[in-house]
PDB file of N, CA and C in Angstrom:
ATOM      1  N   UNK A   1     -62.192 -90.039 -48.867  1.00  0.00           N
ATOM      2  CA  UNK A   1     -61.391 -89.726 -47.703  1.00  0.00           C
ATOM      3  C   UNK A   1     -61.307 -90.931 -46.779  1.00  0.00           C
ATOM      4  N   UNK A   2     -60.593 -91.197 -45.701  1.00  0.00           N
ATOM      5  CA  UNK A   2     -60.214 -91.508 -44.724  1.00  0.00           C
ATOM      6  C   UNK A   2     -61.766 -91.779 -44.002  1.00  0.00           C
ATOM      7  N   UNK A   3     -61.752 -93.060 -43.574  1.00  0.00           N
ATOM      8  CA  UNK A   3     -63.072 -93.372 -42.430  1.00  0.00           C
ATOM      9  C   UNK A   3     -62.166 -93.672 -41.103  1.00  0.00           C
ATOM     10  N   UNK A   4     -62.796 -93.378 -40.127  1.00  0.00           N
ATOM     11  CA  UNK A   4     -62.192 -94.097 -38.195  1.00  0.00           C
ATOM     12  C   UNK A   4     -61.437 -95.408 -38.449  1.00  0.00           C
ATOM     13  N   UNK A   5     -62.243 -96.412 -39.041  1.00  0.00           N
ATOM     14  CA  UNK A   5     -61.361 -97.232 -38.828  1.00  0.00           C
ATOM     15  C   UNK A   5     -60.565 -97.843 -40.237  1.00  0.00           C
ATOM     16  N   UNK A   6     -59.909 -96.940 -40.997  1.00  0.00           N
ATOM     17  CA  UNK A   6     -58.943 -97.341 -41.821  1.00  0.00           C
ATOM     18  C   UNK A   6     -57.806 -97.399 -41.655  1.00  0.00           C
ATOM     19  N   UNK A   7     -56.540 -97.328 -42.252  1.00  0.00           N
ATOM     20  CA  UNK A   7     -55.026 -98.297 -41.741  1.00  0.00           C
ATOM     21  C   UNK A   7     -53.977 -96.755 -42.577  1.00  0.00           C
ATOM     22  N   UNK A   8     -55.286 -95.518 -42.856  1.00  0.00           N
ATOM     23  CA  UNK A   8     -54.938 -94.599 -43.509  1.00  0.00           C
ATOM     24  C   UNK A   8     -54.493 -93.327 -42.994  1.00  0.00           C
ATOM     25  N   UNK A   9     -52.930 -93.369 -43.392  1.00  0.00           N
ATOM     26  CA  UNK A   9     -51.722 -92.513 -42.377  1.00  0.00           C
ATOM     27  C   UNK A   9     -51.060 -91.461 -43.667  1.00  0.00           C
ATOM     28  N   UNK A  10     -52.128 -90.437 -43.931  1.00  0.00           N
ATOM     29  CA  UNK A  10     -51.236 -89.869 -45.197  1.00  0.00           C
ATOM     30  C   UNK A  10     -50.030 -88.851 -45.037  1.00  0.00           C
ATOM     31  N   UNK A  11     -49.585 -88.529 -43.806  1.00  0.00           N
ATOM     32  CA  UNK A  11     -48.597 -88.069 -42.953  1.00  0.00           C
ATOM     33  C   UNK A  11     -47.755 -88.522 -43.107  1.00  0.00           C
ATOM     34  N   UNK A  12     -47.555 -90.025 -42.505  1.00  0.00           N
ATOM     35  CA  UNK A  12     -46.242 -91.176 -42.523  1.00  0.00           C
ATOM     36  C   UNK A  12     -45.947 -91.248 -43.789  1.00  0.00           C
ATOM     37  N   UNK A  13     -47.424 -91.446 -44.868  1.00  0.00           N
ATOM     38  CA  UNK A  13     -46.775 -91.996 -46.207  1.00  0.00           C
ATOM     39  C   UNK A  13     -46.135 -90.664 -46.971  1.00  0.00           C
ATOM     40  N   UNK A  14     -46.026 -89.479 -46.853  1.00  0.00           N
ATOM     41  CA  UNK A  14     -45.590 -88.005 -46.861  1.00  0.00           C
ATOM     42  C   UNK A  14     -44.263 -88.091 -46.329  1.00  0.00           C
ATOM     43  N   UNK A  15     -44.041 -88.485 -45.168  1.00  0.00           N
ATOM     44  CA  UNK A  15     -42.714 -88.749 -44.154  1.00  0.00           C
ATOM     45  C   UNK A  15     -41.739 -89.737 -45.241  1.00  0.00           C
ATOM     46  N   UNK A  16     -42.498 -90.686 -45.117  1.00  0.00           N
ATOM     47  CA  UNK A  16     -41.363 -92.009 -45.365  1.00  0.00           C
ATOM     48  C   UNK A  16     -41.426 -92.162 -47.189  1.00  0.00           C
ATOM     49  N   UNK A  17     -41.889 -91.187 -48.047  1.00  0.00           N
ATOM     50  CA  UNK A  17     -41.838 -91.093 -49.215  1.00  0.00           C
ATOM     51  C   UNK A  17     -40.306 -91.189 -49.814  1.00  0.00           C
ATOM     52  N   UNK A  18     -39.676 -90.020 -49.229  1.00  0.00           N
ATOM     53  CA  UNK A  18     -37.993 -89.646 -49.462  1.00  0.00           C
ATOM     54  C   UNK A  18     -36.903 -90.831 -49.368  1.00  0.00           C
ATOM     55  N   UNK A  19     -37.604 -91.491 -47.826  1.00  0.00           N
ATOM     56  CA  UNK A  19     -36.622 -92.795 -47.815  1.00  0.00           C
ATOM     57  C   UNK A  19     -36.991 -93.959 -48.604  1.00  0.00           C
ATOM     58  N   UNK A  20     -38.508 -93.824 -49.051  1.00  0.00           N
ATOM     59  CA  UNK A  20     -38.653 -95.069 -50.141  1.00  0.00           C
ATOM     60  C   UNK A  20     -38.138 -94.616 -51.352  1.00  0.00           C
ATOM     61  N   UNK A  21     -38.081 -93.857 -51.828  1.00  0.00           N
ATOM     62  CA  UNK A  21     -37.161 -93.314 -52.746  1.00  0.00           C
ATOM     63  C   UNK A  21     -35.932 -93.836 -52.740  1.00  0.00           C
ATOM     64  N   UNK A  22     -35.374 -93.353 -51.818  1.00  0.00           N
ATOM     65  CA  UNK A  22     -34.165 -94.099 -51.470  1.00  0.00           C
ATOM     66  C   UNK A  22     -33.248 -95.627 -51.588  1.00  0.00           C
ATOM     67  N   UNK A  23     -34.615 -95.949 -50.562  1.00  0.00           N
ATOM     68  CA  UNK A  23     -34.475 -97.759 -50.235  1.00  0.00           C
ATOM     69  C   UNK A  23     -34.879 -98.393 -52.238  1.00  0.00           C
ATOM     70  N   UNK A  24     -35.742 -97.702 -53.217  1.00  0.00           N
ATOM     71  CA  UNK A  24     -36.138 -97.857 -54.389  1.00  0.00           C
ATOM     72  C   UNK A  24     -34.227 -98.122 -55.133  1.00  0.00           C
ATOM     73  N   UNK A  25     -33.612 -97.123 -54.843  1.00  0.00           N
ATOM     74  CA  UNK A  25     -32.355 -97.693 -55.494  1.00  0.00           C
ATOM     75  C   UNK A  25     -31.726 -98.737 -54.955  1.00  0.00           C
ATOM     76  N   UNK A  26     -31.942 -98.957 -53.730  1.00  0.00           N
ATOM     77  CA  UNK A  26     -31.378-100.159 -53.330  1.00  0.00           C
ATOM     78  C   UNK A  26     -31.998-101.366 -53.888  1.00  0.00           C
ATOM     79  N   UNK A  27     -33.270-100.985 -53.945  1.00  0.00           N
ATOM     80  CA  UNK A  27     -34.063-102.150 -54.742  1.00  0.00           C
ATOM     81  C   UNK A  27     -33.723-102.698 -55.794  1.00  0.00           C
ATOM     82  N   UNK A  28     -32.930-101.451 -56.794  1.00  0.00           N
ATOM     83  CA  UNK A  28     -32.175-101.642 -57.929  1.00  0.00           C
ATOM     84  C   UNK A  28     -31.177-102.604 -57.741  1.00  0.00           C
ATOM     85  N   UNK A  29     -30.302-102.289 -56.725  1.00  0.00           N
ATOM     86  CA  UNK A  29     -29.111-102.966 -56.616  1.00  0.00           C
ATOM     87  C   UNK A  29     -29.170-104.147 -56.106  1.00  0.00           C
ATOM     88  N   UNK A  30     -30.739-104.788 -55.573  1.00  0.00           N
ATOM     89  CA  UNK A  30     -30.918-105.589 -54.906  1.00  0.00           C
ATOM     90  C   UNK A  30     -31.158-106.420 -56.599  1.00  0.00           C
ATOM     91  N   UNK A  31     -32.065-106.270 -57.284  1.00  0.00           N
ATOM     92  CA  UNK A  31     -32.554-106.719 -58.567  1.00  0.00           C
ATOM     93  C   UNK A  31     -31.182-107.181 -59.173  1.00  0.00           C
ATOM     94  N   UNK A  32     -30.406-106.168 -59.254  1.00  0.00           N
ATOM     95  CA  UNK A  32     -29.104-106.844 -60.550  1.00  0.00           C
ATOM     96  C   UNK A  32     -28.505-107.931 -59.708  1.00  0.00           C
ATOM     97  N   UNK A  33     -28.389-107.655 -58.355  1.00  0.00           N
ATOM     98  CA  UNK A  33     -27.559-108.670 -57.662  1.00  0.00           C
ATOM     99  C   UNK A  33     -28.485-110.133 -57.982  1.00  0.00           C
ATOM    100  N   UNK A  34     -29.638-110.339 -57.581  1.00  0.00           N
ATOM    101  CA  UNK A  34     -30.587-111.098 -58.111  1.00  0.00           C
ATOM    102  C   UNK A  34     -30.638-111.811 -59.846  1.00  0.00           C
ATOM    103  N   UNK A  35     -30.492-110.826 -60.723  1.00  0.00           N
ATOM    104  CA  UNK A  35     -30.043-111.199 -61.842  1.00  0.00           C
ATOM    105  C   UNK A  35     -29.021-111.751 -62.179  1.00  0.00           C
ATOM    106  N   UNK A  36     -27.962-111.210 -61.350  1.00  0.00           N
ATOM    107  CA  UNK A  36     -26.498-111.625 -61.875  1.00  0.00           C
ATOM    108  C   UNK A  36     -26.080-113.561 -61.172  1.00  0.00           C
ATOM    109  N   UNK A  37     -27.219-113.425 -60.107  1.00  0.00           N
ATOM    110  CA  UNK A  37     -27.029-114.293 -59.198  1.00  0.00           C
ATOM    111  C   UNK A  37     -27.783-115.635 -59.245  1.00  0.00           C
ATOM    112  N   UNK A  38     -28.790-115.466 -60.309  1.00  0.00           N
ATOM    113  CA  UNK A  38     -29.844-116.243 -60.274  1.00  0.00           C
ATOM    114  C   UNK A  38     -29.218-117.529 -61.180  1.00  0.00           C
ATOM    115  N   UNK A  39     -28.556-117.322 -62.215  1.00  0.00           N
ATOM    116  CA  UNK A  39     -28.007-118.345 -63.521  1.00  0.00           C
ATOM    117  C   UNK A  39     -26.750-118.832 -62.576  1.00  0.00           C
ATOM    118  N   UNK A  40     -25.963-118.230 -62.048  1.00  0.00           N
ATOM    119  CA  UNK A  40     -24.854-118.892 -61.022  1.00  0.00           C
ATOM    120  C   UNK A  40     -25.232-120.188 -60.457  1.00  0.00           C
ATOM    121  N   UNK A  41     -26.685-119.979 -59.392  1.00  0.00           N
ATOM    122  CA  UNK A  41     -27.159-120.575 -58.474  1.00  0.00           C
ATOM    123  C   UNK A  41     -27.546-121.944 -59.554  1.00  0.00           C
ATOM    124  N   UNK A  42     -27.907-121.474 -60.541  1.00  0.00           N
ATOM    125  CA  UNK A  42     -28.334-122.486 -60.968  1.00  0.00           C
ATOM    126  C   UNK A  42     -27.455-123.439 -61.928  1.00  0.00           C
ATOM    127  N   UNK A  43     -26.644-122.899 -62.315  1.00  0.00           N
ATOM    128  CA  UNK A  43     -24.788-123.328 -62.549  1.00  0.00           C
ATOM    129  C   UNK A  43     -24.173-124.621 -61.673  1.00  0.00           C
ATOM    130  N   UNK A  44     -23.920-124.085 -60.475  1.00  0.00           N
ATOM    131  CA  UNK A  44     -23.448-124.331 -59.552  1.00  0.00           C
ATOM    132  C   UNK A  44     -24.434-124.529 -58.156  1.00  0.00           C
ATOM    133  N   UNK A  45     -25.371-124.930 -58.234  1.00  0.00           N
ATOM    134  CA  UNK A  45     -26.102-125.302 -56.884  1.00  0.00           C
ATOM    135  C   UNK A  45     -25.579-125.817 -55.319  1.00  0.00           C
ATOM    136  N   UNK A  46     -24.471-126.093 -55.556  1.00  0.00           N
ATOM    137  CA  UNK A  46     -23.801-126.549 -53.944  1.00  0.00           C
ATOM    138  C   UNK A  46     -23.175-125.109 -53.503  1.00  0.00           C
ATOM    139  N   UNK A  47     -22.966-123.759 -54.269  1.00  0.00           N
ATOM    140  CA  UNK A  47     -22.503-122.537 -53.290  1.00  0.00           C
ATOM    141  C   UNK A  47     -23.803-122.192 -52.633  1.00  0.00           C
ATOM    142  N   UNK A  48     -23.543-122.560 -51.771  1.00  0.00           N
ATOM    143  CA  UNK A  48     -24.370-121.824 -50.026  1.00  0.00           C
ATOM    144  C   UNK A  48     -24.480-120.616 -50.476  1.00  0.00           C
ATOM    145  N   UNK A  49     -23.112-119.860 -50.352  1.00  0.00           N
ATOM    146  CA  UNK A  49     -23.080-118.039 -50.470  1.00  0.00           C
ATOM    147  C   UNK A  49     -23.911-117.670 -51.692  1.00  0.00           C
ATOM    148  N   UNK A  50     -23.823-118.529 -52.604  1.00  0.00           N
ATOM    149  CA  UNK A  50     -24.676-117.438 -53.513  1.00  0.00           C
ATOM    150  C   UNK A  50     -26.099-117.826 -53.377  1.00  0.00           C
ATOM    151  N   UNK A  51     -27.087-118.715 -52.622  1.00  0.00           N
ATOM    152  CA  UNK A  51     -27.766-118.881 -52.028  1.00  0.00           C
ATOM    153  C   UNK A  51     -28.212-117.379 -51.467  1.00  0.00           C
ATOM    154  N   UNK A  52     -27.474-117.680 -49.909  1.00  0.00           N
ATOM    155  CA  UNK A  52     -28.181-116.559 -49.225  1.00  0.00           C
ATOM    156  C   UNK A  52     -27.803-115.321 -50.431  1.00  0.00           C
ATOM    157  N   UNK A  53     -27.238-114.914 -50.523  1.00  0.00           N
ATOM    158  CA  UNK A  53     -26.884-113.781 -51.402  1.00  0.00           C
ATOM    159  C   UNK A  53     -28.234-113.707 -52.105  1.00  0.00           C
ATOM    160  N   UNK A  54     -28.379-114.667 -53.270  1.00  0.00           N
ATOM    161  CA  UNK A  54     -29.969-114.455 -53.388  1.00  0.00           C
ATOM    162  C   UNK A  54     -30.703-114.111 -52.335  1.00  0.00           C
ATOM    163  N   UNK A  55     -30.690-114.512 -51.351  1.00  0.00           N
ATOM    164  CA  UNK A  55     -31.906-114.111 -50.337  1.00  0.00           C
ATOM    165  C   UNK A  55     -31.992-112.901 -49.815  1.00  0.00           C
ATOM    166  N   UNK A  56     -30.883-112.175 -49.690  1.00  0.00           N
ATOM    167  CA  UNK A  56     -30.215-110.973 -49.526  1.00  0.00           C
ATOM    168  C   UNK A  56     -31.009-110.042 -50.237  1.00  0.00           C
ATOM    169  N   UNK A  57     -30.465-110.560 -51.989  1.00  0.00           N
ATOM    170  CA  UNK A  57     -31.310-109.626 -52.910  1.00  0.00           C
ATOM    171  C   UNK A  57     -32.911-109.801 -52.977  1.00  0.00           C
ATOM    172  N   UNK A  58     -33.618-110.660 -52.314  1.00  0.00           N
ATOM    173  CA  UNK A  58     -34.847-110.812 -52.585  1.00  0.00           C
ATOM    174  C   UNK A  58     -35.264-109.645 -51.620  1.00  0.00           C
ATOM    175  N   UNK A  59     -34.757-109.304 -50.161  1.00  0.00           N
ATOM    176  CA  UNK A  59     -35.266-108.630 -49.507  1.00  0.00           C
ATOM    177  C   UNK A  59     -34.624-107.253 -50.090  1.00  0.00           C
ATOM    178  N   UNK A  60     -33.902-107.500 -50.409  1.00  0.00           N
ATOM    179  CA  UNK A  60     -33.236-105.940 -50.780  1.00  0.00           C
ATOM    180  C   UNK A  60     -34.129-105.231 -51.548  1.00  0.00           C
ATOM    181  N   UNK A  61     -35.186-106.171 -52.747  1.00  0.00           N
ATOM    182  CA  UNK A  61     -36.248-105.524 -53.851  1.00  0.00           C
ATOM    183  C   UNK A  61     -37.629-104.921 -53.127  1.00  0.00           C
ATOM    184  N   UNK A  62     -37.551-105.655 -51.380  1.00  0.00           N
ATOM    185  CA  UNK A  62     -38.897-105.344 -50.807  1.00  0.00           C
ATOM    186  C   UNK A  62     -38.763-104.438 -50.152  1.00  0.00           C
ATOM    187  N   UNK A  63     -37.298-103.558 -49.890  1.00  0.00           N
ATOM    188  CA  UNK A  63     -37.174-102.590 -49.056  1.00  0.00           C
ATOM    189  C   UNK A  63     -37.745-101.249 -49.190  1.00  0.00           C
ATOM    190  N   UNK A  64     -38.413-101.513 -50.496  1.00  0.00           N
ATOM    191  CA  UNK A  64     -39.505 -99.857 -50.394  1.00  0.00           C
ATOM    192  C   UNK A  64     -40.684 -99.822 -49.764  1.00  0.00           C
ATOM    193  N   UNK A  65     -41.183-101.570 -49.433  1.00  0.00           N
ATOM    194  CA  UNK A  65     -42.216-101.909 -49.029  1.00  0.00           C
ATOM    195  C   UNK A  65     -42.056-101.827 -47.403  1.00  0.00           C
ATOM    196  N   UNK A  66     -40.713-102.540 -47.242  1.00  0.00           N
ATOM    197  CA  UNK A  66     -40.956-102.515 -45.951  1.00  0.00           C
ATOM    198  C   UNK A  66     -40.586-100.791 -45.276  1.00  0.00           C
ATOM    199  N   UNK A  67     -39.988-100.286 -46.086  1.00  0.00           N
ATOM    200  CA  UNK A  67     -40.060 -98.590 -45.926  1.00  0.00           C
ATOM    201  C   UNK A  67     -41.333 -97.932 -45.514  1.00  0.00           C
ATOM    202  N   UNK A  68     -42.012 -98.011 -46.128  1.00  0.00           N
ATOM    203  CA  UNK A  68     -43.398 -96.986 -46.534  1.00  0.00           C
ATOM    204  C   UNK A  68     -44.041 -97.922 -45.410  1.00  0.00           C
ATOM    205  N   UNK A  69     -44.298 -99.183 -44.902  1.00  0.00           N
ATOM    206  CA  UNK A  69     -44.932 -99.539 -44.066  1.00  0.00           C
ATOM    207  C   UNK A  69     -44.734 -99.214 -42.605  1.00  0.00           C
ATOM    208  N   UNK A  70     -43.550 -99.429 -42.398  1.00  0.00           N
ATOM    209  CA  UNK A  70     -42.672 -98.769 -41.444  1.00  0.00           C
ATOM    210  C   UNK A  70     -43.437 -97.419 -41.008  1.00  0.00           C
ATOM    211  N   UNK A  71     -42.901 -96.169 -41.620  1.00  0.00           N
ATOM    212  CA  UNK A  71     -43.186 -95.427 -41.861  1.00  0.00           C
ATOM    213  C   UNK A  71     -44.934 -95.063 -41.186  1.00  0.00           C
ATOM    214  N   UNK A  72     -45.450 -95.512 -42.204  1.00  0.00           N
ATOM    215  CA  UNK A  72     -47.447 -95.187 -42.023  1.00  0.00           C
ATOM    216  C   UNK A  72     -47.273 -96.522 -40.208  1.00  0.00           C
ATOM    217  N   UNK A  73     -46.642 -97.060 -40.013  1.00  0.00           N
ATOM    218  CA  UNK A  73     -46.628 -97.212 -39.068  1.00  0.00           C
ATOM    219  C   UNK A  73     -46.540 -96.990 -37.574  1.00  0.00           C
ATOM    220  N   UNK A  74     -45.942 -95.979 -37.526  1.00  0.00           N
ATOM    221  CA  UNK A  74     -45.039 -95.039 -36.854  1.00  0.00           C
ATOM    222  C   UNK A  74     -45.731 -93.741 -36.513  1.00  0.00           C
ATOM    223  N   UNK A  75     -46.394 -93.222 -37.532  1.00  0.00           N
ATOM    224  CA  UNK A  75     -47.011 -91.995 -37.267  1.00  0.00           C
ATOM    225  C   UNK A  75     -48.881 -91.952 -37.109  1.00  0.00           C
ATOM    226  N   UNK A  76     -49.234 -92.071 -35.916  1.00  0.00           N
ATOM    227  CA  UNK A  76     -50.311 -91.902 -35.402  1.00  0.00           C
ATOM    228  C   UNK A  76     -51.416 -91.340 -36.406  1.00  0.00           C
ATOM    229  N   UNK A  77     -50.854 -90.071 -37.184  1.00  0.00           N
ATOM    230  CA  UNK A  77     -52.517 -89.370 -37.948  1.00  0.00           C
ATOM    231  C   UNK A  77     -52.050 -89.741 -39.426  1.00  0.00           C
TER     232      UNK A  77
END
C-alpha cells in the first residue's frame, strides 16, 4: 500500500485512465507521423517543416505520459 510520503494518487490515476486511453491513439498517430517522417528528414535535411513536424510527433508519443501525470497531479488523495 501507499506510505505518507509517496507520489501515490490511485484516484487521479482511475480519473485520467480514460483520457490516457485516449491521448494512447494519438500516440499512434503521433508514431506513424514519426515514421513516415523520419526517412524524409533524412532525404532532404534542409525542410525545417518536416523537422518540427518530427518534433510534433515526438511529443505526440508522450502524450499518455504527460496525461496520467497530469492527472495523479491534480487530485489530492
Amino acid at each position: 500500500m501507499c506510505c505518507g510520503d509517496c507520489e501515490c494518487r490511485p484516484i487521479g490515476w482511475l480519473l485520467g485512465l480514460p483520457f490516457a486511453l485516449l491521448a494512447v491513439l494519438v500516440s499512434l498517430v503521433g508514431a506513424i507521423i514519426w515514421i513516415i517522417g523520419l526517412p524524409i528528414s533524412c532525404i532532404c535535411p534542409c525542410c525545417l517543416c518536416v523537422t518540427v513536424l518530427l518534433e510534433v510527433a515526438v511529443e505526440l508519443v508522450k502524450a499518455p505520459l504527460h496525461v496520467m501525470t497530469w492527472f495523479t497531479s491534480k487530485i489530492p488523495c
